[in-house]
C-alpha atoms as a PDB file:
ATOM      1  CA  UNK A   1     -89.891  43.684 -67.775  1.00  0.00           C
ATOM      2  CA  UNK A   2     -91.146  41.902 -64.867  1.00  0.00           C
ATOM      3  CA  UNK A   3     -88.974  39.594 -62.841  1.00  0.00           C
ATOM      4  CA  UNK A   4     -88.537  38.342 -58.870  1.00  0.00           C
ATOM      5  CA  UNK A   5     -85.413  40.634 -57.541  1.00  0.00           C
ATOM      6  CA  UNK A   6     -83.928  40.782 -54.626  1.00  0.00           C
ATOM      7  CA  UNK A   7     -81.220  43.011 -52.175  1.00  0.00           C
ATOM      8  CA  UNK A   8     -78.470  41.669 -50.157  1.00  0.00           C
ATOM      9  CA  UNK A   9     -77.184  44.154 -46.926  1.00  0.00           C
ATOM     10  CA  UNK A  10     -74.653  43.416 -44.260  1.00  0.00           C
ATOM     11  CA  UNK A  11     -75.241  44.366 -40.967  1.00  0.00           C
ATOM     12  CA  UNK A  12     -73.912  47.945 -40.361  1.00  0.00           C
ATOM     13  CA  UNK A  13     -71.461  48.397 -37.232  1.00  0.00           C
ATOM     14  CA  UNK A  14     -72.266  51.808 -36.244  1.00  0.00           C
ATOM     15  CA  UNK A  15     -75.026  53.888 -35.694  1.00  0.00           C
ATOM     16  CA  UNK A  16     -74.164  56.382 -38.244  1.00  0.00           C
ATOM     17  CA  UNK A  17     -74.319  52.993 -40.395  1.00  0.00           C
ATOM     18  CA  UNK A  18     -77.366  51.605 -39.210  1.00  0.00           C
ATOM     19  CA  UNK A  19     -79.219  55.224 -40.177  1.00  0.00           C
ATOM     20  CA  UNK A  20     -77.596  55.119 -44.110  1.00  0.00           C
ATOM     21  CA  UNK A  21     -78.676  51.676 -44.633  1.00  0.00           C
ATOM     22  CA  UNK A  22     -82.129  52.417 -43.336  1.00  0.00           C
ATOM     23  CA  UNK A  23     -82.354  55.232 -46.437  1.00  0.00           C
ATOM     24  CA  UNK A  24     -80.764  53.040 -48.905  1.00  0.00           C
ATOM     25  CA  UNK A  25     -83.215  50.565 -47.778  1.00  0.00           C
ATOM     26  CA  UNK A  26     -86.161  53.141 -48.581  1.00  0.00           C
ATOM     27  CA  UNK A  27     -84.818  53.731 -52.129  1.00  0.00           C
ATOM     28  CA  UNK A  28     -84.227  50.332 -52.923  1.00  0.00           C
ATOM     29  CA  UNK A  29     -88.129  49.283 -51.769  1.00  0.00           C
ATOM     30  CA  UNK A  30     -89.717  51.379 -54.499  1.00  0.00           C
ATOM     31  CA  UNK A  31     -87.840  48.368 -56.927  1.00  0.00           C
ATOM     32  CA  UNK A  32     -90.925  45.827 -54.658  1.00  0.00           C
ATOM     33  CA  UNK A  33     -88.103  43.054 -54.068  1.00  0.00           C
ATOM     34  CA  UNK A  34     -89.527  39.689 -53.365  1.00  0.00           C
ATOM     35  CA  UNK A  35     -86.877  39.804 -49.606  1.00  0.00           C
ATOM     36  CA  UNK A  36     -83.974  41.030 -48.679  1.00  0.00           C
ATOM     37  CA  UNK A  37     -80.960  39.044 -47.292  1.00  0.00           C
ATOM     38  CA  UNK A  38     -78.918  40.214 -44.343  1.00  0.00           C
ATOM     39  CA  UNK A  39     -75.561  38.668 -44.091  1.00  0.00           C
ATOM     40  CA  UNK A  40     -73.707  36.673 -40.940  1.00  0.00           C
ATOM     41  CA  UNK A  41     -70.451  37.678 -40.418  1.00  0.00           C
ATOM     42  CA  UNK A  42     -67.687  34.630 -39.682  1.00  0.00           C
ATOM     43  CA  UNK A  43     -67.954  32.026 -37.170  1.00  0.00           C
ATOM     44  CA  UNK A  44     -71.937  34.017 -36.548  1.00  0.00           C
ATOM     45  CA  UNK A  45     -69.739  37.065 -35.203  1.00  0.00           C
ATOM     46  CA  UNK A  46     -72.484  39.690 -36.460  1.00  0.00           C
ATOM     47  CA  UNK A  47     -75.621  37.641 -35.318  1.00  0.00           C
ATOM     48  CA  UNK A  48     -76.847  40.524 -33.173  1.00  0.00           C
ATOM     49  CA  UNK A  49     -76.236  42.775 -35.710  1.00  0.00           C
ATOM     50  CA  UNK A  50     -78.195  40.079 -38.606  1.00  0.00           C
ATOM     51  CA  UNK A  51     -80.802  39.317 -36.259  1.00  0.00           C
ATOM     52  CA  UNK A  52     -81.438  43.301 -35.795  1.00  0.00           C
ATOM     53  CA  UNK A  53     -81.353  44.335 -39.358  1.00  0.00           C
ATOM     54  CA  UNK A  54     -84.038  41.239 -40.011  1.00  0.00           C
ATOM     55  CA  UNK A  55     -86.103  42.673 -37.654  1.00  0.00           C
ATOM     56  CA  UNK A  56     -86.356  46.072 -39.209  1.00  0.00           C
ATOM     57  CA  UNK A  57     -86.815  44.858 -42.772  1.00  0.00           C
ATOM     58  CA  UNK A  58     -89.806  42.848 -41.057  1.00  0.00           C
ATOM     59  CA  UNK A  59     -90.955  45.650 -39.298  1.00  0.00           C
ATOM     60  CA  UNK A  60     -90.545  48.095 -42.483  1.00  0.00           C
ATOM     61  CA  UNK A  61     -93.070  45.401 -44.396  1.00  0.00           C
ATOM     62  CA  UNK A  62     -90.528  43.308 -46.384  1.00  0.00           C
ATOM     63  CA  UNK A  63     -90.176  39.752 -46.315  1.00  0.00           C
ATOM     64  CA  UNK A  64     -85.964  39.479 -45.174  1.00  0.00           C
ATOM     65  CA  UNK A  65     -84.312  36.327 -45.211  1.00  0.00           C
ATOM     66  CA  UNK A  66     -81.929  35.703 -42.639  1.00  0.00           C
ATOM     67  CA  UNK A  67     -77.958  34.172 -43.493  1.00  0.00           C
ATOM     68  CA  UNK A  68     -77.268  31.308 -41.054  1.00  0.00           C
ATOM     69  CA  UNK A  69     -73.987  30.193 -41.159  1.00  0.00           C
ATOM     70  CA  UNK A  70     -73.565  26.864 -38.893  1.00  0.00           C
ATOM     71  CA  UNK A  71     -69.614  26.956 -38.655  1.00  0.00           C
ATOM     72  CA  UNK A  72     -68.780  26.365 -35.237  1.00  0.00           C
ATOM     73  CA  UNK A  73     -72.066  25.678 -34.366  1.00  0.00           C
ATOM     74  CA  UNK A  74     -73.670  23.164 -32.042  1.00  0.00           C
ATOM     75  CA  UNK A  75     -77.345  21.558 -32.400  1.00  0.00           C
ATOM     76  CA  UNK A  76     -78.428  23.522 -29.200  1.00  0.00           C
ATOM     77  CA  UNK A  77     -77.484  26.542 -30.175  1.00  0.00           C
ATOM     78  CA  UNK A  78     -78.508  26.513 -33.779  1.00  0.00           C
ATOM     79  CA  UNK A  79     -82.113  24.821 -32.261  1.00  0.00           C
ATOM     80  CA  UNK A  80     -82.045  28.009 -29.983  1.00  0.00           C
ATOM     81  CA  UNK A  81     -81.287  30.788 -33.092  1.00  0.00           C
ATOM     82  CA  UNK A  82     -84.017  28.875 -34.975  1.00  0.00           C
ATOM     83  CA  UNK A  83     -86.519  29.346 -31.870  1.00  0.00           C
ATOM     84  CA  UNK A  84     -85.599  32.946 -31.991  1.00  0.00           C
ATOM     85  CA  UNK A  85     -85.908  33.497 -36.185  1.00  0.00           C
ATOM     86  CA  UNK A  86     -89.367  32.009 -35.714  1.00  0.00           C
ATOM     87  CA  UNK A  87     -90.431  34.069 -32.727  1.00  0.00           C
ATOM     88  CA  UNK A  88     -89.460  36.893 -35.047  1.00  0.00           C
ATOM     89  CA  UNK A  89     -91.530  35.405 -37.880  1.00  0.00           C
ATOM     90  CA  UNK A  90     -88.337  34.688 -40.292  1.00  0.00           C
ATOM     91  CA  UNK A  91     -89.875  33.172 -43.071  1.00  0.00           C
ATOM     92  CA  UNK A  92     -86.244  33.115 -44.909  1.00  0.00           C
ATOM     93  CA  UNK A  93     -82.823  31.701 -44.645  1.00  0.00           C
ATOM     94  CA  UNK A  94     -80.328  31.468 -46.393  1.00  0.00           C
ATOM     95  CA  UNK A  95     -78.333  28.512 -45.300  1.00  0.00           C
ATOM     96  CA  UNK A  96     -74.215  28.539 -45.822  1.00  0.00           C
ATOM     97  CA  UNK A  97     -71.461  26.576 -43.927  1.00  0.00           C
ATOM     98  CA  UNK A  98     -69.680  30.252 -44.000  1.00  0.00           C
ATOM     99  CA  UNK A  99     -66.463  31.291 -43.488  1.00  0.00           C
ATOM    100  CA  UNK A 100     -63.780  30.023 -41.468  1.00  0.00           C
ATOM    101  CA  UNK A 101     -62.672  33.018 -38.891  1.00  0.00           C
ATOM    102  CA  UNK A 102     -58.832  33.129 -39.083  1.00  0.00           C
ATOM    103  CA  UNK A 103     -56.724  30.791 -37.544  1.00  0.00           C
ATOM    104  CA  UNK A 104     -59.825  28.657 -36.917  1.00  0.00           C
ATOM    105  CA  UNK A 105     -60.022  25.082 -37.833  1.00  0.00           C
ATOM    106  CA  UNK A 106     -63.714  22.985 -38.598  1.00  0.00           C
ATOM    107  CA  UNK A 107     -65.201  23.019 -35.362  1.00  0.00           C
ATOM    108  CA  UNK A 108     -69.051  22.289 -34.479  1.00  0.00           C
ATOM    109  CA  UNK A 109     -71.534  19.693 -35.173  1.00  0.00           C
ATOM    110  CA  UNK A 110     -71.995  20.851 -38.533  1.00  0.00           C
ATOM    111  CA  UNK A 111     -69.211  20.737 -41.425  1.00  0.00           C
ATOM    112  CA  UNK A 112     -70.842  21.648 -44.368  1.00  0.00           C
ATOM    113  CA  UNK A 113     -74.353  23.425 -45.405  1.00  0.00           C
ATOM    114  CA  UNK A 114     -76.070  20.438 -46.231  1.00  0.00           C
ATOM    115  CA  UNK A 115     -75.474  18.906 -42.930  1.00  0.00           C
ATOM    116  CA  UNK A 116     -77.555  22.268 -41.670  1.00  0.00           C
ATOM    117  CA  UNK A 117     -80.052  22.273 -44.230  1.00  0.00           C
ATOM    118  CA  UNK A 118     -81.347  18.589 -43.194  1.00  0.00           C
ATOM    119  CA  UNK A 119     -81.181  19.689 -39.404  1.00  0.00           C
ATOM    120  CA  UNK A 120     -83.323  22.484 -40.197  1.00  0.00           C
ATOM    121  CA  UNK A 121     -85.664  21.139 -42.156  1.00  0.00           C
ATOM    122  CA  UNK A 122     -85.469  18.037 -39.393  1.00  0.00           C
ATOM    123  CA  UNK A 123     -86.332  20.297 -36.328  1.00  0.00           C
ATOM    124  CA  UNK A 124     -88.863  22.788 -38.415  1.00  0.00           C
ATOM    125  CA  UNK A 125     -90.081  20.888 -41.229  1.00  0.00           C
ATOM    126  CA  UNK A 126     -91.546  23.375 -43.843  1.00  0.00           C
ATOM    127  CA  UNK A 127     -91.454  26.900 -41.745  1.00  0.00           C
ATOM    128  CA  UNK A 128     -88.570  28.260 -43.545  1.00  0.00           C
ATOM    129  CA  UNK A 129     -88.258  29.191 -47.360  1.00  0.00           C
ATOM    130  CA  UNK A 130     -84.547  27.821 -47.574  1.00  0.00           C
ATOM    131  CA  UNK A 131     -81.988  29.451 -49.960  1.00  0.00           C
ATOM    132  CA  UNK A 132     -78.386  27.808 -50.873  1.00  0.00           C
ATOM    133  CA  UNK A 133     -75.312  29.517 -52.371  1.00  0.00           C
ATOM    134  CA  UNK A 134     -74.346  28.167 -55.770  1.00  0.00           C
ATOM    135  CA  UNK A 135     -71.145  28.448 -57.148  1.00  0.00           C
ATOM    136  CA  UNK A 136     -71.065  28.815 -61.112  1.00  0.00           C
ATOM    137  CA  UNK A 137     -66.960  29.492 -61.217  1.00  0.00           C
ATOM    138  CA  UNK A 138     -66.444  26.310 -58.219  1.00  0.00           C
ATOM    139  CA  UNK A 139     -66.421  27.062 -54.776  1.00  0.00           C
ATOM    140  CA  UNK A 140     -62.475  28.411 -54.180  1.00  0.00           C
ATOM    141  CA  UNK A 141     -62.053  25.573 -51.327  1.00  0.00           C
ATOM    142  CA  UNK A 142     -63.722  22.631 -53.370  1.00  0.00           C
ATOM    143  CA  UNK A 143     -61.610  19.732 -54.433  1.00  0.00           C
ATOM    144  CA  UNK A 144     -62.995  19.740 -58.012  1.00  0.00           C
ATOM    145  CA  UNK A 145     -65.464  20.916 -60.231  1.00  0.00           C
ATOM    146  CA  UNK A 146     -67.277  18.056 -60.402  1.00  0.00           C
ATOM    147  CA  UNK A 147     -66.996  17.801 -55.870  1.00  0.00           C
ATOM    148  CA  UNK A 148     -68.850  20.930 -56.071  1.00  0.00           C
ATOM    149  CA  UNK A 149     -71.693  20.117 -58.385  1.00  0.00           C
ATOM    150  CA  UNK A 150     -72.225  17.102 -56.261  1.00  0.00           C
ATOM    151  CA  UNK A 151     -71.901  19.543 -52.673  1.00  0.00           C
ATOM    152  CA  UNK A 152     -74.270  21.981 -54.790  1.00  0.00           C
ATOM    153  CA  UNK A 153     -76.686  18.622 -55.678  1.00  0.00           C
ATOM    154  CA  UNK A 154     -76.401  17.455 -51.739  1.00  0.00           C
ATOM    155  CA  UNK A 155     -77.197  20.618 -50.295  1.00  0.00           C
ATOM    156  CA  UNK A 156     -80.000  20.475 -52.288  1.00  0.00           C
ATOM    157  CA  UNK A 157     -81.684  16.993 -51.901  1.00  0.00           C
ATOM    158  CA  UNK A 158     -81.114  17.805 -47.856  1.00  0.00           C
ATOM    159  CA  UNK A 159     -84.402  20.679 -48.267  1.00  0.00           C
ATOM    160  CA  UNK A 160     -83.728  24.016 -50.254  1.00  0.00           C
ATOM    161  CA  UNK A 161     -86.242  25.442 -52.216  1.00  0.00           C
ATOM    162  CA  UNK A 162     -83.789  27.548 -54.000  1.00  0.00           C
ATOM    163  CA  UNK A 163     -80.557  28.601 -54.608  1.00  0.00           C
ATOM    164  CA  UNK A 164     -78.211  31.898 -55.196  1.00  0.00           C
ATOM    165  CA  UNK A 165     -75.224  32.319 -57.056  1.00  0.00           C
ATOM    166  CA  UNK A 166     -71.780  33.746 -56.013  1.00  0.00           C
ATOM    167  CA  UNK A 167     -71.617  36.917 -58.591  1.00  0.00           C
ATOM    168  CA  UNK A 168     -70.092  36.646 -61.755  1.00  0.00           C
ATOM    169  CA  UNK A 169     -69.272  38.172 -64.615  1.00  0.00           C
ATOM    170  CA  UNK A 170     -69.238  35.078 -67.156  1.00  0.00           C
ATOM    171  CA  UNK A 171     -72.701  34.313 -68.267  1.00  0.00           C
ATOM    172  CA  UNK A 172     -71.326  30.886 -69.563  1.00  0.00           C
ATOM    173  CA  UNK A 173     -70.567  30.021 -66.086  1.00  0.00           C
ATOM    174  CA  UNK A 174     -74.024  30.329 -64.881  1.00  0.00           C
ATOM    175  CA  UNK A 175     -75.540  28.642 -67.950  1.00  0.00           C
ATOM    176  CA  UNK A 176     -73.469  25.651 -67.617  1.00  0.00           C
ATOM    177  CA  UNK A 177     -73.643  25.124 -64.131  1.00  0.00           C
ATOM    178  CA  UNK A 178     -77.439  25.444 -64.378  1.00  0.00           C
ATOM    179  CA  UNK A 179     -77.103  23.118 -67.177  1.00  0.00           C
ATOM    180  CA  UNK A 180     -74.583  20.382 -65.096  1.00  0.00           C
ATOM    181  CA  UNK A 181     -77.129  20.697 -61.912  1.00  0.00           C
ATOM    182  CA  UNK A 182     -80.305  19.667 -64.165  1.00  0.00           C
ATOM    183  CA  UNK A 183     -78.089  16.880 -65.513  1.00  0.00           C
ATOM    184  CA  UNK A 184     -77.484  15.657 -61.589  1.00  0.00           C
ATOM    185  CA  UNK A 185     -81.572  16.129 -61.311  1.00  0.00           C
ATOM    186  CA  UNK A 186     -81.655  19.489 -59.091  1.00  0.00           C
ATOM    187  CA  UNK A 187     -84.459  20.720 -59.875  1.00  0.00           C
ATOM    188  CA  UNK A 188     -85.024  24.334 -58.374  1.00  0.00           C
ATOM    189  CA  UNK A 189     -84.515  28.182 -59.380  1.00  0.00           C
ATOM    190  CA  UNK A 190     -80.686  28.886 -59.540  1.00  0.00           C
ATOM    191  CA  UNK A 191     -81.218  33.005 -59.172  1.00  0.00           C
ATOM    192  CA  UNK A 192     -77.570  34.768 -60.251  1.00  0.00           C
ATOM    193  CA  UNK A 193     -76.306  36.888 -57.831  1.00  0.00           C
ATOM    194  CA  UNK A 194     -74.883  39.814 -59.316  1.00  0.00           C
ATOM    195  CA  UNK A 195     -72.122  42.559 -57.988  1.00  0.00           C
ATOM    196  CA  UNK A 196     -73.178  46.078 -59.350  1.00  0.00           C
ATOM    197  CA  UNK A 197     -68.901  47.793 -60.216  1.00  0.00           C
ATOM    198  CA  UNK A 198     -68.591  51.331 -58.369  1.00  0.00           C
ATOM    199  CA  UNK A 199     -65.035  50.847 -56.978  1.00  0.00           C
ATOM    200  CA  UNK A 200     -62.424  48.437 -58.761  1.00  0.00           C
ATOM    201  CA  UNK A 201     -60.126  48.324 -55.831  1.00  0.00           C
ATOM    202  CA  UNK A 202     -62.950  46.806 -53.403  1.00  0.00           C
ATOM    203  CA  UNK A 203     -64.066  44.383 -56.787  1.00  0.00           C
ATOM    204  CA  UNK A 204     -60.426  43.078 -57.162  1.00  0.00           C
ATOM    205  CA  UNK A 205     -60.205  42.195 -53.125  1.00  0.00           C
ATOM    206  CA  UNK A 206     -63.446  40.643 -53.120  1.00  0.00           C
ATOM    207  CA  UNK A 207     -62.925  38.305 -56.188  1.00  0.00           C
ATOM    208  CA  UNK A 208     -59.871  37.327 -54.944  1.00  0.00           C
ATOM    209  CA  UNK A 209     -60.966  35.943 -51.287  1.00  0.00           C
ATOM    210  CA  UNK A 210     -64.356  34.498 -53.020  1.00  0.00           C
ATOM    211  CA  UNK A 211     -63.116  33.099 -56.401  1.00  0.00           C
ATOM    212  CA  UNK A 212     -65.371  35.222 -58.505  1.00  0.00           C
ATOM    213  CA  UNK A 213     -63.120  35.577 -61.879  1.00  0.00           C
ATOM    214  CA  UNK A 214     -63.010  39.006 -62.945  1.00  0.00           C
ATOM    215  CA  UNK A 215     -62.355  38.729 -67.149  1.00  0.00           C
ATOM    216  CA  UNK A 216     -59.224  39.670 -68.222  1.00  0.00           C
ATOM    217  CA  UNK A 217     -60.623  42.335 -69.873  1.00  0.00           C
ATOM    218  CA  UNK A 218     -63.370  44.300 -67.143  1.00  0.00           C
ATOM    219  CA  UNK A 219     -60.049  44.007 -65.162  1.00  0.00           C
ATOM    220  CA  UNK A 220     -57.752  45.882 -67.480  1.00  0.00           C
ATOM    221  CA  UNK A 221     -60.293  48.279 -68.219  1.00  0.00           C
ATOM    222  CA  UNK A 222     -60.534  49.163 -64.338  1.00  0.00           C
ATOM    223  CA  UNK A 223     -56.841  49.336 -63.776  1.00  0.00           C
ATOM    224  CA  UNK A 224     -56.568  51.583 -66.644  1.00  0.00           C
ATOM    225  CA  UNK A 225     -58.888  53.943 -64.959  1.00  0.00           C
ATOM    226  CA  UNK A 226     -56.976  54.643 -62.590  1.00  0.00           C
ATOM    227  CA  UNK A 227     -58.419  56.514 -59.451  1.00  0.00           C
ATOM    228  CA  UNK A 228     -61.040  58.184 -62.193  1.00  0.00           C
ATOM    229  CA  UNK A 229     -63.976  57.128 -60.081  1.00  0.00           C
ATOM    230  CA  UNK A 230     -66.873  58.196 -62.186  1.00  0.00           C
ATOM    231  CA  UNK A 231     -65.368  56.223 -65.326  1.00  0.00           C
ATOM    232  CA  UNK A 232     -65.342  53.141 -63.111  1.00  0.00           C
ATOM    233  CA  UNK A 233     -68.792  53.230 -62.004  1.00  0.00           C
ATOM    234  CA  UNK A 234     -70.002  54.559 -65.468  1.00  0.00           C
ATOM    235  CA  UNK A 235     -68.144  51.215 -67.228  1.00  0.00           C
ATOM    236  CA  UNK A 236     -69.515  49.122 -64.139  1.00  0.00           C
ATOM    237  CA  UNK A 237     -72.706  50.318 -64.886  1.00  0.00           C
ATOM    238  CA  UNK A 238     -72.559  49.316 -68.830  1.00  0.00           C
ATOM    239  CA  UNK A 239     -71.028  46.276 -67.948  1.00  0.00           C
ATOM    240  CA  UNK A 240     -73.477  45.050 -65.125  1.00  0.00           C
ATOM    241  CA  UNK A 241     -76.310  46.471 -67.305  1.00  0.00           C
ATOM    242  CA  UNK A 242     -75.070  44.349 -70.125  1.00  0.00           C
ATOM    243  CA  UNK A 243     -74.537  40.883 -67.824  1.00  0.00           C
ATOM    244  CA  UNK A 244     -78.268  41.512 -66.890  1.00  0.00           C
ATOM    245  CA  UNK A 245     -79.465  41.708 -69.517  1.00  0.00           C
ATOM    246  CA  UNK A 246     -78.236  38.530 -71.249  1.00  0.00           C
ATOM    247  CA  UNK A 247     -79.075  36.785 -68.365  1.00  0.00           C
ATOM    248  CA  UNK A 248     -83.087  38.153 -68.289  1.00  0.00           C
ATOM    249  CA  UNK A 249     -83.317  37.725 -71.862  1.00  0.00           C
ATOM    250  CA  UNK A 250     -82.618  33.988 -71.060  1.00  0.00           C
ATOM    251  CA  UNK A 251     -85.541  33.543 -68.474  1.00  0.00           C
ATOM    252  CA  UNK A 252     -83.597  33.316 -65.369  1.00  0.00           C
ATOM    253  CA  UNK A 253     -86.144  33.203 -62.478  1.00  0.00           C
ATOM    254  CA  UNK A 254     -84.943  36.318 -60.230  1.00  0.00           C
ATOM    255  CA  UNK A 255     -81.681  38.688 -59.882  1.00  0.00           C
ATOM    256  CA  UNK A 256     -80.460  38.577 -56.589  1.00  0.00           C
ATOM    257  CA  UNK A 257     -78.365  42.068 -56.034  1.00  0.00           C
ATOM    258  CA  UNK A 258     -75.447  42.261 -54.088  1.00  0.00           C
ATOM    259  CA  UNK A 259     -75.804  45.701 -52.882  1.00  0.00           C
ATOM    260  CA  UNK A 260     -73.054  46.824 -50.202  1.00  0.00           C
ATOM    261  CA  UNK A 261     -75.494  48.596 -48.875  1.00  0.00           C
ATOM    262  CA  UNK A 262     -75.805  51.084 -51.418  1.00  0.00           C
ATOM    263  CA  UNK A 263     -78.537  52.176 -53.723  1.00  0.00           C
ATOM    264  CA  UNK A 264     -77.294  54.266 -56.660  1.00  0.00           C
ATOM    265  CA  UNK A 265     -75.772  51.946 -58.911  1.00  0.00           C
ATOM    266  CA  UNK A 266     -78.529  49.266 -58.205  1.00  0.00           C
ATOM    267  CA  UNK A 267     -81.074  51.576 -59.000  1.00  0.00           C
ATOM    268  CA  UNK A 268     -79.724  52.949 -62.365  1.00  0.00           C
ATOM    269  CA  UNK A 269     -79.113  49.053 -63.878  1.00  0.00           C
ATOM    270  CA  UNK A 270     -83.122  48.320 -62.941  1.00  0.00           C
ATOM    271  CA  UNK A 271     -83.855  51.690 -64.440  1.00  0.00           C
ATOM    272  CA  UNK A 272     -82.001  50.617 -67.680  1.00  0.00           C
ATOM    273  CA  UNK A 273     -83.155  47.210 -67.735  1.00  0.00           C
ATOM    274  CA  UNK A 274     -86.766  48.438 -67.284  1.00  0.00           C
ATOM    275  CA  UNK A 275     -87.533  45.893 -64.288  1.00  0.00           C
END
């Protein structure tokens, strides 16, 4: 089966880190992703950090898009990160309002993603392939479902080319939100993003802070495991296997793999899906 993936890391915060995401990043080349994403932590606090990894996928002969979060941001300084990206010859982004740091309240010249999306594409017209996050189960701090198809349809119209998904578990969700954004005239690839299982505890925490629903029954499965490790990554591995495959079988244009910067169980669900 042939079909456009790609790998999302986060910037490591130690050396020790930085060296076990570099082989993880070795393994995960021999699956010839079409980029890799680098996350920015809250309020930009990892941009270093981004802006390093980038540079390494770059250097390592991958295309990387880079996360820009514009959350406390000013024009000057997001004109100034911009300059930098394409010094570095960023070809990628990945635009996002992103998270609020704690105790912070909407500061900056930018409020949401679309706002940043039609300043870049305003100060570098077509330099940068621009990705948007989707949200198939409704952003957790929209107002509605039907706010956040319009936010998703804004964000849009301002310049992306595409778009990636928050991770789910529902392949409903994704088809109907696909389905609502065509009916509001988006046009564009909607890729999935999709969670790989290896630890339930770290699943549960995640979900929670980013809305993703975890089924009532992939959730009572995990608890029931217990701390039995290798029977929660070898049901992850069914069930993310499974979710794939409905989803390719469909014709979605890419998988976009939320790795945690580990390799293992992304490897074994391309193995089994044959990509």
């Amino acid at each position: 089966m042939s079909l456009p993936i790609s790998f999302e890391f986060f910037p490591p915060k130690t050396p020790e880190g930085a060296d076990k995401l570099r082989a993880t990043r070795q393994l995960l080349y021999a699956q010839k992703p079409e980029f890799c994403s680098v996350t920015f932590g809250a309020g930009g606090s990892t941009q270093d950090g981004t802006f390093g990894t980038v540079k390494e996928i770059l250097d390592e002969g991958v295309d990387a898009a880079c996360h820009f979060s514009c959350v406390g941001a000013t024009k000057a300084t997001v004109r100034a990160q911009l300059a930098t990206l394409r010094a570095m010859n960023v070809k990628r982004l990945v635009a996002l309002r992103g998270d609020l740091p704690s105790g912070y309240g909407i500061g900056g010249e930018f409020h949401y993603a679309s706002d940043l999306v039609a300043f870049i594409r305003a100060e570098t017209g077509d330099a940068f392939r621009i990705e948007v996050a989707a949200y198939p189960e409704v952003h957790p701090q929209a107002k509605s479902a039907e706010a956040d198809l319009q936010a998703f349809a804004t964000k849009v119209k301002a310049g992306a080319n595409s778009a990636i998904t928050q991770y789910f578990f529902n392949t409903d969700a994704y088809f109907r939100f696909v389905d609502d954004a065509a009916a509001l005239g988006v046009d564009l690839a909607i890729v999935p993003g999709i969670m790989p299982i290896t630890s339930s505890t770290q699943l549960m925490r995640f979900s929670d802070a980013c809305g993703a629903e975890i089924p009532r029954w992939i959730r009572l499965r995990l608890q029931g495991y217990g701390d039995d490790i290798q029977s929660i990554k070898a049901f992850g591995l069914d069930v993310v296997t499974d979710l794939c495959d409905q989803l390719c079988r469909a014709g979605v244009p890419g998988i976009h793999f939320y790795t945690m910067n580990q390799s293992a169980a992304t490897l074994e669900i391309c193995k089994r899906l044959g990509l």
